[in-house]
Protein backbone atom coordinates (compact mmCIF):
# COMPACT_ATOMS: atom_id res chain seq x y z
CA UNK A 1 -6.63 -47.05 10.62
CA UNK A 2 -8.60 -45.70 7.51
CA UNK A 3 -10.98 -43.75 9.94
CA UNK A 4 -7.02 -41.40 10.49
CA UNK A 5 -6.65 -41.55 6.47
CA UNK A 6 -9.78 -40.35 5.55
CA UNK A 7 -9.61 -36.38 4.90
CA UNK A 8 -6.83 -37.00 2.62
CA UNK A 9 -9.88 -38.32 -0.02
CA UNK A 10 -12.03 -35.34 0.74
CA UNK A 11 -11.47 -32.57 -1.60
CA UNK A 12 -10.51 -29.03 -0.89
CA UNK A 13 -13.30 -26.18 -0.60
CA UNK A 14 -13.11 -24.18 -3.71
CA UNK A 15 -14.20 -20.29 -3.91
CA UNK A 16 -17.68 -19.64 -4.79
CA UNK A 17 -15.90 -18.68 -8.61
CA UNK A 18 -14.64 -21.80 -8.86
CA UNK A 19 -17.53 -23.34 -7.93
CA UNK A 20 -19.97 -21.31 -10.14
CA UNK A 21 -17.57 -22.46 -13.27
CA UNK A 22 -17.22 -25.89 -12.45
CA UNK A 23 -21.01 -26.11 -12.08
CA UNK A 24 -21.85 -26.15 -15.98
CA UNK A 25 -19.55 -27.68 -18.50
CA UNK A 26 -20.32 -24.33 -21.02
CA UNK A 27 -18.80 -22.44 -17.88
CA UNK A 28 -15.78 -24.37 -18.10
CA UNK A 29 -15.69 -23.97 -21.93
CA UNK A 30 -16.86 -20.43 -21.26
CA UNK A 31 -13.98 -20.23 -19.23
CA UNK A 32 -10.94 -21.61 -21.28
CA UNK A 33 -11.66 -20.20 -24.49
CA UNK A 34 -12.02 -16.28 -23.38
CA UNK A 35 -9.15 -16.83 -21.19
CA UNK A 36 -7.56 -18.20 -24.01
CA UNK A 37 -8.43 -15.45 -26.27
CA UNK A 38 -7.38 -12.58 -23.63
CA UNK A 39 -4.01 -14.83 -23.12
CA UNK A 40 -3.39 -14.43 -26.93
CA UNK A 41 -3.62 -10.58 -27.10
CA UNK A 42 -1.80 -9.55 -24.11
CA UNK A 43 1.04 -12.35 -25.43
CA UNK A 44 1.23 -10.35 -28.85
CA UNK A 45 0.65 -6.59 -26.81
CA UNK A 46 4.09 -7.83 -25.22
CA UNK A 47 5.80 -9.21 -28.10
CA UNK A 48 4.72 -6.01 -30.38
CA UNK A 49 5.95 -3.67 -27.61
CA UNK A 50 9.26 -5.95 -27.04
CA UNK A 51 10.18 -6.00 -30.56
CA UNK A 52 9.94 -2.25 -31.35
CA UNK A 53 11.93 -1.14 -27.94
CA UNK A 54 14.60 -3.74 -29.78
CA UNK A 55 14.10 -1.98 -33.52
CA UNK A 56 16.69 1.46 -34.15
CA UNK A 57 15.03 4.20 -33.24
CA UNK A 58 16.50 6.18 -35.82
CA UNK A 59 13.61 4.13 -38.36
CA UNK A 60 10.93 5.68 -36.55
CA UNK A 61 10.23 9.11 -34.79
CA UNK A 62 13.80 10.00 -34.11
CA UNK A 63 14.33 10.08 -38.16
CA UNK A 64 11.05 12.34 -38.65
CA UNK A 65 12.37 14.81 -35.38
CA UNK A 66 15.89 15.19 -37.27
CA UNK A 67 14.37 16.06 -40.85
CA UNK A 68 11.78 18.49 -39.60
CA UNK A 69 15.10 19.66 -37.43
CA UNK A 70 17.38 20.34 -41.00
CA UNK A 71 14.57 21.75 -42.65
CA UNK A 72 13.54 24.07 -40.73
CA UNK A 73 16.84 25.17 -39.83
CA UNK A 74 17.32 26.07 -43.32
CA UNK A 75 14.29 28.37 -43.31
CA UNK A 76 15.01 29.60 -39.66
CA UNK A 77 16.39 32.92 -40.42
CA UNK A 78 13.92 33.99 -43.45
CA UNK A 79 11.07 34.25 -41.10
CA UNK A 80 8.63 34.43 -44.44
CA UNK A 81 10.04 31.21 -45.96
CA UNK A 82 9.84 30.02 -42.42
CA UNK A 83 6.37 30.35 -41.78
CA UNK A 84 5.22 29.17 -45.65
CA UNK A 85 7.48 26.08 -44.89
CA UNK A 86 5.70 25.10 -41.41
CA UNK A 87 2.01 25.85 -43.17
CA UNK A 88 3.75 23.12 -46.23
CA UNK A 89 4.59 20.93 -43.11
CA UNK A 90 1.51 21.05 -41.65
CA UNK A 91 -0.72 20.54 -44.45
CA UNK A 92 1.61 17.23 -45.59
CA UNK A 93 1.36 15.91 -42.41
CA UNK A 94 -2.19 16.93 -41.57
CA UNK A 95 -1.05 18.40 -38.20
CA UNK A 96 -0.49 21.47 -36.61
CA UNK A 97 2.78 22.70 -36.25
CA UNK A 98 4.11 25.43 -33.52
CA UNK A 99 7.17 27.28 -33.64
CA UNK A 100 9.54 28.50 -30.16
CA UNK A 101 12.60 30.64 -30.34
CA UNK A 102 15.86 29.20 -28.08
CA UNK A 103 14.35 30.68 -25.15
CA UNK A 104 10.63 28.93 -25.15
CA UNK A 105 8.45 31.82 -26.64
CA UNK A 106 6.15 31.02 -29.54
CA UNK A 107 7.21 32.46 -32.58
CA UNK A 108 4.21 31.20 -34.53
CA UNK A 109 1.38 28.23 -34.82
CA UNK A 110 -0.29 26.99 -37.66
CA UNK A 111 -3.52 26.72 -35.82
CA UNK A 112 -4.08 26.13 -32.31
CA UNK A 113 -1.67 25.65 -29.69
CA UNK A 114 -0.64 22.42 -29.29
CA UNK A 115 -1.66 20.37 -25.80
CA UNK A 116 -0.67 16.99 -26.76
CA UNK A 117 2.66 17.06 -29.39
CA UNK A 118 3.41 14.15 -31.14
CA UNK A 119 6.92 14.59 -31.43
CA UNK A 120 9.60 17.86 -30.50
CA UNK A 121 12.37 18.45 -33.47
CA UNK A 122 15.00 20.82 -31.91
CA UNK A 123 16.33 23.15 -34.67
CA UNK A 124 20.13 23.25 -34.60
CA UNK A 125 23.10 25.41 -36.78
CA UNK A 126 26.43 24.43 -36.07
CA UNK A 127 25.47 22.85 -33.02
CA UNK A 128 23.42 25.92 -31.61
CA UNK A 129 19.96 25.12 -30.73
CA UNK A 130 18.03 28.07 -32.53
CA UNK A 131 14.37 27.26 -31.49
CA UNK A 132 12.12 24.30 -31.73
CA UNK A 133 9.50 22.81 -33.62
CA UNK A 134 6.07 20.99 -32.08
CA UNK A 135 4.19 18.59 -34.07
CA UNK A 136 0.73 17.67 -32.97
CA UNK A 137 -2.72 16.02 -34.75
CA UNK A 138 -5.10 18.27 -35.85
CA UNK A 139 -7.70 15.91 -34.37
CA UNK A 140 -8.48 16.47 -30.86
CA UNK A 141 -7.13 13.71 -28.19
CA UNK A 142 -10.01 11.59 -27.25
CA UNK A 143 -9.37 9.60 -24.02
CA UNK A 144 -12.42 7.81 -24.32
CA UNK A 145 -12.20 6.19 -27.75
CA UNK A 146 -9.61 3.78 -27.21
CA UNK A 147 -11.47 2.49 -23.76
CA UNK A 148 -14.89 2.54 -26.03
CA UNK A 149 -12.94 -0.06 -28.75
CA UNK A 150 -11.36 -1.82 -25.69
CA UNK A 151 -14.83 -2.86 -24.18
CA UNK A 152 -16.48 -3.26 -27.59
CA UNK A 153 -13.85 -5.59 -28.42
CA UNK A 154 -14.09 -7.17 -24.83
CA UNK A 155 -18.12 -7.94 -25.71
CA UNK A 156 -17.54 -9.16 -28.92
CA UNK A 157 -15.22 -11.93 -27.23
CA UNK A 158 -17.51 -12.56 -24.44
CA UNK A 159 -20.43 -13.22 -26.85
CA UNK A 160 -18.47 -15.65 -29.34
CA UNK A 161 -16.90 -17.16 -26.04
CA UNK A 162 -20.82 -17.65 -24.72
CA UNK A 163 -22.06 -18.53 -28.46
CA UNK A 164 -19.30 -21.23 -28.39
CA UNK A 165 -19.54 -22.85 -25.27
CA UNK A 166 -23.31 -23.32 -25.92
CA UNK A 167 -23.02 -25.07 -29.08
CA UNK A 168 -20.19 -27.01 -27.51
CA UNK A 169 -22.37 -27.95 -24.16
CA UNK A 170 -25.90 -28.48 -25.65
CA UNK A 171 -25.16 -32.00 -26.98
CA UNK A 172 -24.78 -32.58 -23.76
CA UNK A 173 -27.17 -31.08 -22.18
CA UNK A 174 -29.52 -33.07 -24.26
CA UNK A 175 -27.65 -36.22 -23.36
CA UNK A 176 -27.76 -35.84 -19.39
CA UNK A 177 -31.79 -34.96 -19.95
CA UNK A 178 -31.88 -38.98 -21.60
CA UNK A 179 -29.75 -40.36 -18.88
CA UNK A 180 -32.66 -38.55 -16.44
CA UNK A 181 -35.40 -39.67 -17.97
CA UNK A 182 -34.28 -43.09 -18.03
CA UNK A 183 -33.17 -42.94 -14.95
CA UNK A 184 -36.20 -41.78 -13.46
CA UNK A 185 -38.08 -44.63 -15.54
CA UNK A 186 -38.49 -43.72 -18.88
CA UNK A 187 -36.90 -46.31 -20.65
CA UNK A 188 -37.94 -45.27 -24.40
CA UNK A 189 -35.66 -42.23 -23.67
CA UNK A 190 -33.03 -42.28 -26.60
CA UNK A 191 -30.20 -39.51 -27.36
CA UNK A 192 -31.08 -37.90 -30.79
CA UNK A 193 -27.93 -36.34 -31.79
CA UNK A 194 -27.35 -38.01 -35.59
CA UNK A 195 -25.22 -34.47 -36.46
CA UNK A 196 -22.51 -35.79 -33.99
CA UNK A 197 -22.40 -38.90 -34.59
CA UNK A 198 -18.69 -39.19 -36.02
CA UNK A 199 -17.77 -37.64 -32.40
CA UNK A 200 -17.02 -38.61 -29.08
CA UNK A 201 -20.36 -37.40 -28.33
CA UNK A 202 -21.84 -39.55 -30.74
CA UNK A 203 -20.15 -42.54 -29.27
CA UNK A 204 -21.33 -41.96 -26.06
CA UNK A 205 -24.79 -41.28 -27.29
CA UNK A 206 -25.19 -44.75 -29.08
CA UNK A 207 -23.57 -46.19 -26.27
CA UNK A 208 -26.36 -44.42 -23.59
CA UNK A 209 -29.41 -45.70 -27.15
CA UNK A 210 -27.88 -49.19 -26.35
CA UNK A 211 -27.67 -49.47 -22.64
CA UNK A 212 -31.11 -47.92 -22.42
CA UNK A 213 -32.53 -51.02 -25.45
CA UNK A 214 -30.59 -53.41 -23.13
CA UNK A 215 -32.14 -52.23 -19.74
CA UNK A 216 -35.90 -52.11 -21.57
CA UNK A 217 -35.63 -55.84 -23.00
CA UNK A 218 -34.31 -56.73 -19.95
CA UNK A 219 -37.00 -55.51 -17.73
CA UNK A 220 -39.75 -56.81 -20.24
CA UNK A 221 -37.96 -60.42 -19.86
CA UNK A 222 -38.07 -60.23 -16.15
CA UNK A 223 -41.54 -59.21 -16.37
CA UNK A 224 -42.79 -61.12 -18.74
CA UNK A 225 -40.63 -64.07 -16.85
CA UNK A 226 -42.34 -63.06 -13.22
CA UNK A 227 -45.55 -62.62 -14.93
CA UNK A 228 -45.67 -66.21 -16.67
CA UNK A 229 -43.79 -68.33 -13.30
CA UNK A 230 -46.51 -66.30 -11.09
CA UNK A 231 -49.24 -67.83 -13.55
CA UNK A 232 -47.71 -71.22 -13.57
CA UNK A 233 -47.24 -71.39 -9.89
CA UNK A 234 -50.87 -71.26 -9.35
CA UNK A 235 -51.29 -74.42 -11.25
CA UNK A 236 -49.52 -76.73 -8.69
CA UNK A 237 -50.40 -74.81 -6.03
CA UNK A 238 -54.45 -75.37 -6.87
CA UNK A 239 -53.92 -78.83 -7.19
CA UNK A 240 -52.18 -79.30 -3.68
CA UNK A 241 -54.96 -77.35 -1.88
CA UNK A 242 -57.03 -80.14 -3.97
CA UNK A 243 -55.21 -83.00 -2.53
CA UNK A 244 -55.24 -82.16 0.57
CA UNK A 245 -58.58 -81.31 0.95
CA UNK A 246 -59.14 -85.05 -0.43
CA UNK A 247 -56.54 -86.31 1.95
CA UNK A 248 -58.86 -84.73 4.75
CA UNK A 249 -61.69 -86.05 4.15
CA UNK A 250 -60.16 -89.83 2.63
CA UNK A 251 -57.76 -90.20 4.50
CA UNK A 252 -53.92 -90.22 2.69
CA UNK A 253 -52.54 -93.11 0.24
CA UNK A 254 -49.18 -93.46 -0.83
CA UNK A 255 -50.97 -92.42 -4.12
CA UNK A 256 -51.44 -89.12 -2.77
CA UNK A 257 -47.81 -88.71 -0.83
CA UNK A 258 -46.68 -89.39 -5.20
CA UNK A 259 -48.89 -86.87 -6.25
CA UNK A 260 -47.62 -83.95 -3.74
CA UNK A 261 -44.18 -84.76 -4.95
CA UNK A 262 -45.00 -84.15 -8.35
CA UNK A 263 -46.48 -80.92 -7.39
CA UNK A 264 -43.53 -80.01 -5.58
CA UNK A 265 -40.97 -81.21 -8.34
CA UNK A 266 -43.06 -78.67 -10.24
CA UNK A 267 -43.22 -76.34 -8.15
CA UNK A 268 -38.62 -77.02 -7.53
CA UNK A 269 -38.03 -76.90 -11.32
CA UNK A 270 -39.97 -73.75 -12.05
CA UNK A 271 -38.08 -71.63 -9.16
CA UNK A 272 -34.92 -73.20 -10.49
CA UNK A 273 -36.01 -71.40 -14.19
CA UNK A 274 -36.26 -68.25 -12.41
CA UNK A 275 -33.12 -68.93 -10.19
CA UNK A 276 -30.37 -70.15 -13.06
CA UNK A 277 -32.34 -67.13 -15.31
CA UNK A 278 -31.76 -64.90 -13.08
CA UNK A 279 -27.86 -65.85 -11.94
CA UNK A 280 -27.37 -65.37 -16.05
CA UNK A 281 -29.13 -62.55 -15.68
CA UNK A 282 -26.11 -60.51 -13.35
CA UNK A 283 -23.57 -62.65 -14.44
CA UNK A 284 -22.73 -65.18 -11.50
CA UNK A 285 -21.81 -67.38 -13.08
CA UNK A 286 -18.99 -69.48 -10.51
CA UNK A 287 -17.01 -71.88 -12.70
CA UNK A 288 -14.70 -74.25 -11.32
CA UNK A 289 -12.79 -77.68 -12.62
CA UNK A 290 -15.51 -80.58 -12.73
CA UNK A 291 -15.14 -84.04 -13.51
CA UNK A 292 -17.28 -84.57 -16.73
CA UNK A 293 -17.52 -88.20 -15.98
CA UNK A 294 -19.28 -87.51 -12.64
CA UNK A 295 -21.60 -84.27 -14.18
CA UNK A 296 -22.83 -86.90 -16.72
CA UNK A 297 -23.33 -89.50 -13.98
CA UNK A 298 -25.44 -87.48 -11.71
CA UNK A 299 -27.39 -85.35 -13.86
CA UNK A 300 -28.82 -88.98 -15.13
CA UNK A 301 -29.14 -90.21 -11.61
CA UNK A 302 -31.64 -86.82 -10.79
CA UNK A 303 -32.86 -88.13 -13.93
CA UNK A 304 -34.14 -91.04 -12.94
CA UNK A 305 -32.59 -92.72 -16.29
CA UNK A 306 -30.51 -95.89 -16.28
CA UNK A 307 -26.68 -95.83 -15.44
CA UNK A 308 -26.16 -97.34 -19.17
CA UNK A 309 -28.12 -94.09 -20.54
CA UNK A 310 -24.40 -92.20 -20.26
CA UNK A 311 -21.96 -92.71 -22.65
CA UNK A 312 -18.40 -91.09 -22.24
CA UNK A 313 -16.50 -90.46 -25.06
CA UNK A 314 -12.57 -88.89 -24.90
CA UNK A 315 -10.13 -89.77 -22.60
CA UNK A 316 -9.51 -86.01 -20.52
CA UNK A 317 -12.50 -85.95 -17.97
CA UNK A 318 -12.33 -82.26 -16.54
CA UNK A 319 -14.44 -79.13 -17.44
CA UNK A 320 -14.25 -75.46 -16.02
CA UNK A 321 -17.78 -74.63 -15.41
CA UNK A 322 -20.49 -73.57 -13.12
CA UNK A 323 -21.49 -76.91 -11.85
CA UNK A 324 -25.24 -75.74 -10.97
CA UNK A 325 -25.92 -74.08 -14.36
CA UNK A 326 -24.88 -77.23 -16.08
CA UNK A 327 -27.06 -79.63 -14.45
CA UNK A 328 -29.45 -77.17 -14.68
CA UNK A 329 -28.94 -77.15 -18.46
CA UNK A 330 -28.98 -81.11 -18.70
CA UNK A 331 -31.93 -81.51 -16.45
CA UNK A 332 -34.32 -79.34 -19.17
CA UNK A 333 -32.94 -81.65 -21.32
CA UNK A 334 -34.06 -84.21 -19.88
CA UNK A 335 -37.23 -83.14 -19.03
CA UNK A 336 -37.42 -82.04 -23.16
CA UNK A 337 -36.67 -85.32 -23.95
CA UNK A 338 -39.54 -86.31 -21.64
CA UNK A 339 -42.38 -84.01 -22.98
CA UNK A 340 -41.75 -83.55 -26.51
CA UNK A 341 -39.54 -87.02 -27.39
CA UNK A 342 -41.17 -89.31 -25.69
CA UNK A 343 -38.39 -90.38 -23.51
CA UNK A 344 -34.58 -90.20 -23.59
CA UNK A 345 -32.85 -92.99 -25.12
CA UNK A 346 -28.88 -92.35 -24.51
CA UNK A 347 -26.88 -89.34 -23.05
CA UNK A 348 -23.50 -88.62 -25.38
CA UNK A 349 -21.06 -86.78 -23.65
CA UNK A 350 -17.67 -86.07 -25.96
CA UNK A 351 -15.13 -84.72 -24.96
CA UNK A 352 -12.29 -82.84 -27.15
CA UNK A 353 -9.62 -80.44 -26.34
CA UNK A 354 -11.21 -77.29 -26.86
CA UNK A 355 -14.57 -78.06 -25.50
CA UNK A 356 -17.15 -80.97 -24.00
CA UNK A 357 -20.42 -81.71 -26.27
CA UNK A 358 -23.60 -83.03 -24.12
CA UNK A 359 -26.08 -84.97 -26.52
CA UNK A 360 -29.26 -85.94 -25.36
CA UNK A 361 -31.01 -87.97 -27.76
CA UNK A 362 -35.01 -89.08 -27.80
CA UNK A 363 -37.48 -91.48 -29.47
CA UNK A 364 -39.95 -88.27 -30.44
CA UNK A 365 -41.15 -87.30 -33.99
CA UNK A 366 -37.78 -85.68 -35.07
CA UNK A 367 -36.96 -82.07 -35.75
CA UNK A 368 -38.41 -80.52 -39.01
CA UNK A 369 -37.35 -76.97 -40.30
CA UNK A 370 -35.02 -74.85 -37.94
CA UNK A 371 -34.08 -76.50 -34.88
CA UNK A 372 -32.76 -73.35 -33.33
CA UNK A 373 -35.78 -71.92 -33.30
CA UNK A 374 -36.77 -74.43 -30.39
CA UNK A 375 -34.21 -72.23 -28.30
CA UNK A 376 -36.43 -69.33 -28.41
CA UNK A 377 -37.89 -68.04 -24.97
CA UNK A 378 -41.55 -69.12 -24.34
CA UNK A 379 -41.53 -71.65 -27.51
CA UNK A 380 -43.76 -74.48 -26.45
CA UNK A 381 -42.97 -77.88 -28.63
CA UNK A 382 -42.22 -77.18 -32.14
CA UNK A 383 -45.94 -78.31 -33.43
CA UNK A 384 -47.42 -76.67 -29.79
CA UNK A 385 -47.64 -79.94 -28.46
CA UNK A 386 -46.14 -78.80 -25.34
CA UNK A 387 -49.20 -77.34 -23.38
CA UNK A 388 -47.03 -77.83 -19.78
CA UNK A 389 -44.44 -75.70 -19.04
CA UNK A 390 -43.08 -72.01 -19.25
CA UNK A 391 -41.17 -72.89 -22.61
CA UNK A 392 -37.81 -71.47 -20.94
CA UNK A 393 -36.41 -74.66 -20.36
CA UNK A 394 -34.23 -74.78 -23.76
CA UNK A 395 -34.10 -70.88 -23.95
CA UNK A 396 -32.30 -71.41 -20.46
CA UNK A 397 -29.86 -74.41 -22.06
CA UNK A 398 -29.02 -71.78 -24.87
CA UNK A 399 -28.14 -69.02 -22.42
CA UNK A 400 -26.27 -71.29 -20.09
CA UNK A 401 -24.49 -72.24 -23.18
CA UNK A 402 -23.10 -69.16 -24.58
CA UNK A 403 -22.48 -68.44 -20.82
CA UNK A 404 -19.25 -71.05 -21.02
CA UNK A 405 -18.57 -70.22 -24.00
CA UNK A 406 -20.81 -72.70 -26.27
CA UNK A 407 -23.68 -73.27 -28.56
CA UNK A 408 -26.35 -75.17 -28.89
CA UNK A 409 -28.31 -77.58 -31.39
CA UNK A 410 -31.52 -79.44 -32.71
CA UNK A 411 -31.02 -81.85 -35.44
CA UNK A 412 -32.90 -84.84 -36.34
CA UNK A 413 -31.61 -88.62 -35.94
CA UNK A 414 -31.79 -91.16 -38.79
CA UNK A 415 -34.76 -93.78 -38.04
CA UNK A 416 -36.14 -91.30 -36.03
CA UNK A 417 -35.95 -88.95 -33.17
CA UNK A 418 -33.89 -85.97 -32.42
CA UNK A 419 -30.49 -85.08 -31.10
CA UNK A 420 -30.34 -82.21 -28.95
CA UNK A 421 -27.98 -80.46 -26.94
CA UNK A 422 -25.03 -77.91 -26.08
CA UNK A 423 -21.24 -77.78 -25.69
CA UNK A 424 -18.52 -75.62 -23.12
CA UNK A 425 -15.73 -74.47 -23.59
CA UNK A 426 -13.01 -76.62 -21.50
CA UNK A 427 -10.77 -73.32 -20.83
């Protein structure tokens, strides 16, 4: 059915014009603004001409034909007075000024013929039309001036048009070079343009500076992730080419089926790291109503921990969240508890009306100075005691965390130990 539908999406062709304007943005301003420009004069050419065909005509030349008219007609039959007053005439007006009886022959000029009159004042007595007078510039008629201004004026607009549309386009310009180069792998590529910053282009500059930080730190992570889990890996991987090598040649003992399952519970929780870090990572995260009751209850069963470990407290017993990221998160709590507490001594799980609190809380040395600072990626133990391990696993609690809408915490208890954990939001 869509197959039928699908030339309506296509676009039309365009003209190889149009397409050699819409191909650079500094066409398009190019474009608009000497379009705009030419619009603008041939709007007030129009208006100009429209307003003086509505204006009397007596104001203009028709006035100036009917005084020349009257005065000469005054003059007409002195023929001295007649010439001195067309020479007078002439010399006001800076023109040249020809004289024709009633039947068209030229009585007398002031200088040469004229080609080109500017105006034609009939000279009348008592309504009888004694001759005429011709009024025409003394400068000669030159066709090609006014063309000459036209296309000077025509390439003065054309080169503020161009000068425009290249100071509007090269911010621009400069920004689709970043996006390239980071594109094609350059990821210390940043947009320079501090001048515009107020702008839209400024906007969209910091925005392309901060997706380009984003997309560097997280490519480092990953790296620096696959680089450390690639390391790590070869740890339990050498020791089960060791066992069973020994198994070979021994024979096996249920001492070394226990030792290739802590290899491979090694082996499960550092692909889960990379896993839940990468599902954060592109944000798939699948949330969904849990019972708290029964998250609490199996995370310590995985645990291997006593049922009487978990301790409920609040009476509403659902959550909306990802189920694997949270036992994901309560499992490296565990296992903290394990390697840096020496053991977990009760799970707290309270539950409020805005959001569910997970406490884990161990028999270890306590927490001195900043306990967020154990959420940092790659941190080890606060005093480095914790040689095993990628040091992700509370850096992974912290980002599952703020994931639903949490936080997390590392305080110390009275009498010893430490209380850590992490809340969601229940909505």
């Amino acid at each position: 059915m869509f197959r039928h539908h699908h030339h309506l999406h296509q676009r039309r062709p365009m003209s190889p014009l149009g397409r050699f304007v819409r191909a650079k943005l500094r066409r398009r301003i190019f474009a608009w603004f000497m379009g705009g420009i030419l619009t603008t004069g041939v709007v007030v050419m129009v208006v100009m001409n429209v307003v003086s065909r509505l204006q009397d005509p007596g104001t203009t030349w028709e006035r100036s034909r009917e005084w020349v008219g009257k005065q000469f007609a005054r003059e007409w039959n002195d023929p001295a007075a007649r010439a001195r007053f067309a020479k007078d005439t002439a010399a006001d007006l800076e023109a040249n000024v020809d004289l024709y009886d009633a039947s068209g022959a030229l009585l007398l000029s002031t200088g040469t013929v004229c080609q080109h009159a500017m105006f034609e004042a009939p000279v009348r007595q008592g309504g009888a039309l004694l001759g005429t007078a011709r009024v025409c510039s003394l400068r000669p008629h030159t066709p090609l001036l006014p063309l000459l201004m036209l296309v000077l004026g025509l390439g003065a607009v054309w080169k503020i048009s161009g000068m425009v549309a290249r100071r509007l386009a090269r911010p621009l310009d400069d920004l689709t070079g970043v996006v390239k180069r980071i594109g094609s792998g350059d990821l210390k590529a940043r947009a320079d343009l501090g001048c515009f910053e107020p702008d839209e282009i400024g906007l969209v500059a910091d925005a392309v500076n901060d997706m380009a930080t984003r997309i560097e730190k997280q490519v480092e992570d990953q790296r620096e992730l696959l680089a450390t889990v690639s390391h790590e890996l070869r740890t339990p991987l050498a020791r089960l080419r060791i066992i069973s090598e020994i198994a070979r040649d021994t024979g096996s003992t249920p001492a070394t089926f226990d030792e290739l399952d802590r290899e491979v519970v090694e082996m499960d929780s550092l692909v889960g790291e990379l896993l839940a870090s990468s599902r954060l990572e592109f944000g798939q995260v699948a949330k969904r109503e849990l019972s708290i009751r029964d998250v609490g209850t199996r995370a310590v069963e995985r645990a291997g921990l006593p049922a009487t470990t978990l301790a409920v407290l609040g009476e509403a017993d659902t959550v909306s969240a990802d189920p694997t990221l949270l036992q994901r998160a309560l499992a490296n709590l565990f296992d903290n508890g394990r390697k840096h507490g020496k053991g977990v001594d009760a799970v707290e799980v309270t539950v409020s009306e805005r959001e569910v609190k997970f406490d884990v809380l161990d028999r270890g040395p306590g927490i001195t100075g900043d306990g967020q600072a154990l959420f940092k990626k790659f941190n080890r133990g606060q005093n480095g005691d914790g040689a095993d391990g990628l040091g992700l696993g509370l850096a992974l609690v912290k980002r599952i965390a703020e994931a639903h809408g949490g936080a997390v915490w590392a305080v110390g208890r009275e009498g010893g130990g430490a209380r850590v954990g992490f809340s969601v939001k229940r909505a």
